[in-house]
N, C-alpha and C. Protein backbone atom coordinates (compact mmCIF):
# COMPACT_ATOMS: atom_id res chain seq x y z
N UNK A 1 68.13 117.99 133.09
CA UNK A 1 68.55 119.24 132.51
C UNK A 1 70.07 119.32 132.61
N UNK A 2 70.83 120.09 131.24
CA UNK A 2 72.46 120.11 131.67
C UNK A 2 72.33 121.53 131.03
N UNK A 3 73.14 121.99 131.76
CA UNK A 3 73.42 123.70 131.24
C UNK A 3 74.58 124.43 131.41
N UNK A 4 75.15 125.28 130.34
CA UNK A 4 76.52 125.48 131.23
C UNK A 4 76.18 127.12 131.14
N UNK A 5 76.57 127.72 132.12
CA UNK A 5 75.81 129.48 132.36
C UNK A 5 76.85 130.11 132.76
N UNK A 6 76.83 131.51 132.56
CA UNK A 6 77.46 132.50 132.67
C UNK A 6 76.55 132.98 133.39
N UNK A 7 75.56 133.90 134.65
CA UNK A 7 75.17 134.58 135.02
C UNK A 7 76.07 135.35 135.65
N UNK A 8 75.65 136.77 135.73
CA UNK A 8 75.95 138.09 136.24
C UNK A 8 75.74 137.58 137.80
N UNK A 9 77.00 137.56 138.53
CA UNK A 9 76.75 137.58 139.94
C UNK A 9 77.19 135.95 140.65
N UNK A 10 76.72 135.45 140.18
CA UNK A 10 77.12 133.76 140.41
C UNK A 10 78.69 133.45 139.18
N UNK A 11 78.87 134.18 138.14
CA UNK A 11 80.09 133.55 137.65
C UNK A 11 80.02 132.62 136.96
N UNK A 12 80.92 131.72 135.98
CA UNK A 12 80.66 130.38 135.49
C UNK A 12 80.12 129.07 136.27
N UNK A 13 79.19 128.66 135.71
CA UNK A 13 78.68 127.44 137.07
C UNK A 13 77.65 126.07 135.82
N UNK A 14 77.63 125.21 136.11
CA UNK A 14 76.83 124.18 135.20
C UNK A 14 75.67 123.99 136.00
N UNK A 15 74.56 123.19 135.54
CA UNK A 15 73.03 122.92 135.66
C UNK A 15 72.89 121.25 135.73
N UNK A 16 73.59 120.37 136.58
CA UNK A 16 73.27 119.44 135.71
C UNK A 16 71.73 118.67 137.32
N UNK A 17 71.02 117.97 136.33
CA UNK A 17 69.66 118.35 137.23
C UNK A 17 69.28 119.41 137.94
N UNK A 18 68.62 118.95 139.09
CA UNK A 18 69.06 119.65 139.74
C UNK A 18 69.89 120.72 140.97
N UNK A 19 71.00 120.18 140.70
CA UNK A 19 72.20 120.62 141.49
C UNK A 19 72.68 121.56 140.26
N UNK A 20 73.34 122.43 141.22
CA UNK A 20 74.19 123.90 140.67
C UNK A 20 75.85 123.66 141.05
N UNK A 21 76.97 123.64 139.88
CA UNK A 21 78.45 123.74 140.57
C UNK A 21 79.05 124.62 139.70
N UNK A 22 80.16 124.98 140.37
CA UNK A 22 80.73 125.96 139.55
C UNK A 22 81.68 125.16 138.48
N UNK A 23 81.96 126.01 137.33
CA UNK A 23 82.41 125.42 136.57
C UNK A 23 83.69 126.02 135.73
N UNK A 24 84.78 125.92 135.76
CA UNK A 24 86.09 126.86 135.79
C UNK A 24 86.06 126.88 134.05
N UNK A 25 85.06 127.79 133.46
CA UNK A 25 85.79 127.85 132.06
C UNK A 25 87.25 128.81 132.02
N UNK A 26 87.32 128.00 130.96
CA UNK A 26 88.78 128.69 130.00
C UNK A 26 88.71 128.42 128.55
N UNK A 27 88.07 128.09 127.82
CA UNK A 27 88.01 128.47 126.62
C UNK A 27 86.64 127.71 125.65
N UNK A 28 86.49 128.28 124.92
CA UNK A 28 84.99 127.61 124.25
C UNK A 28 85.62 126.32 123.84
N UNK A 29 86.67 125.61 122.91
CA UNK A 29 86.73 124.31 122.87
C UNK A 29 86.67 123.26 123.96
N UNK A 30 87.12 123.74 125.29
CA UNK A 30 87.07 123.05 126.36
C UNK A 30 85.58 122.91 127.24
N UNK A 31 84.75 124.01 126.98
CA UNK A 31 83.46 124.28 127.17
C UNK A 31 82.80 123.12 126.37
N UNK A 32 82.90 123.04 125.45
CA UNK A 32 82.06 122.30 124.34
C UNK A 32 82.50 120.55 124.58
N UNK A 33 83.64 120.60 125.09
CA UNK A 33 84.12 119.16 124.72
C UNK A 33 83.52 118.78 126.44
N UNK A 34 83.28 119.78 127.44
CA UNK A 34 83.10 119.27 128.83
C UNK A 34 81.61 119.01 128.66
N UNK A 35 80.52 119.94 128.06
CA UNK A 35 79.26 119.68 127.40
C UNK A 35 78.72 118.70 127.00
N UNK A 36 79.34 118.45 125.95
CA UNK A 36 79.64 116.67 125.53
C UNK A 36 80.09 115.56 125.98
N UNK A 37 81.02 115.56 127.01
CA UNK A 37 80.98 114.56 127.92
C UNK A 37 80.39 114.22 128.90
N UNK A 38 79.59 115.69 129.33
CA UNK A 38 78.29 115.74 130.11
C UNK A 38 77.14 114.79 130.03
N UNK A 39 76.67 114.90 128.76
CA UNK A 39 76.18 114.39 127.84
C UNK A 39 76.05 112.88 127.77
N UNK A 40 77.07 112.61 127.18
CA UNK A 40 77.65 111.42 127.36
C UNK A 40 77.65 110.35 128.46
N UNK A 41 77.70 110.74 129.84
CA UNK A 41 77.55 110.73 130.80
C UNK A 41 76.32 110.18 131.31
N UNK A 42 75.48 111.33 131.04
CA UNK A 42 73.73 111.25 131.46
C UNK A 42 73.56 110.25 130.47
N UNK A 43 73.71 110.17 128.98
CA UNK A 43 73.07 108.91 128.40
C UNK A 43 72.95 107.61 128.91
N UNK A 44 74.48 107.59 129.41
CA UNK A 44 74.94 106.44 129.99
C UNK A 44 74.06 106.13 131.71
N UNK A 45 73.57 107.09 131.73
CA UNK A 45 72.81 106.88 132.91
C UNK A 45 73.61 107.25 134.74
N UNK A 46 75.09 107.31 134.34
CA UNK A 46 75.88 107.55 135.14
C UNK A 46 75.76 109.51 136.08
């Protein structure tokens, strides 16, 4: 699982399995491009 969340109370934080970290957004292009390298990432098996 990869997720990137906003919840009420916890703040910006990502999903990736299952471990929880916080995750310092600052803007939706940088959101999207960190998403995708996420991504990228897990394919690779890394």
């Amino acid at each position: 699982m990869l997720r990137f969340d906003n919840e009420a109370g916890k703040g910006n934080h990502k999903h990736v399995g299952e471990r929880e970290v916080p995750y310092p957004f600052t803007d939706v292009d940088s959101l999207q491009s960190d998403f995708w390298a996420e991504v990228k990432k897990r394919r690779r098996g890394k």
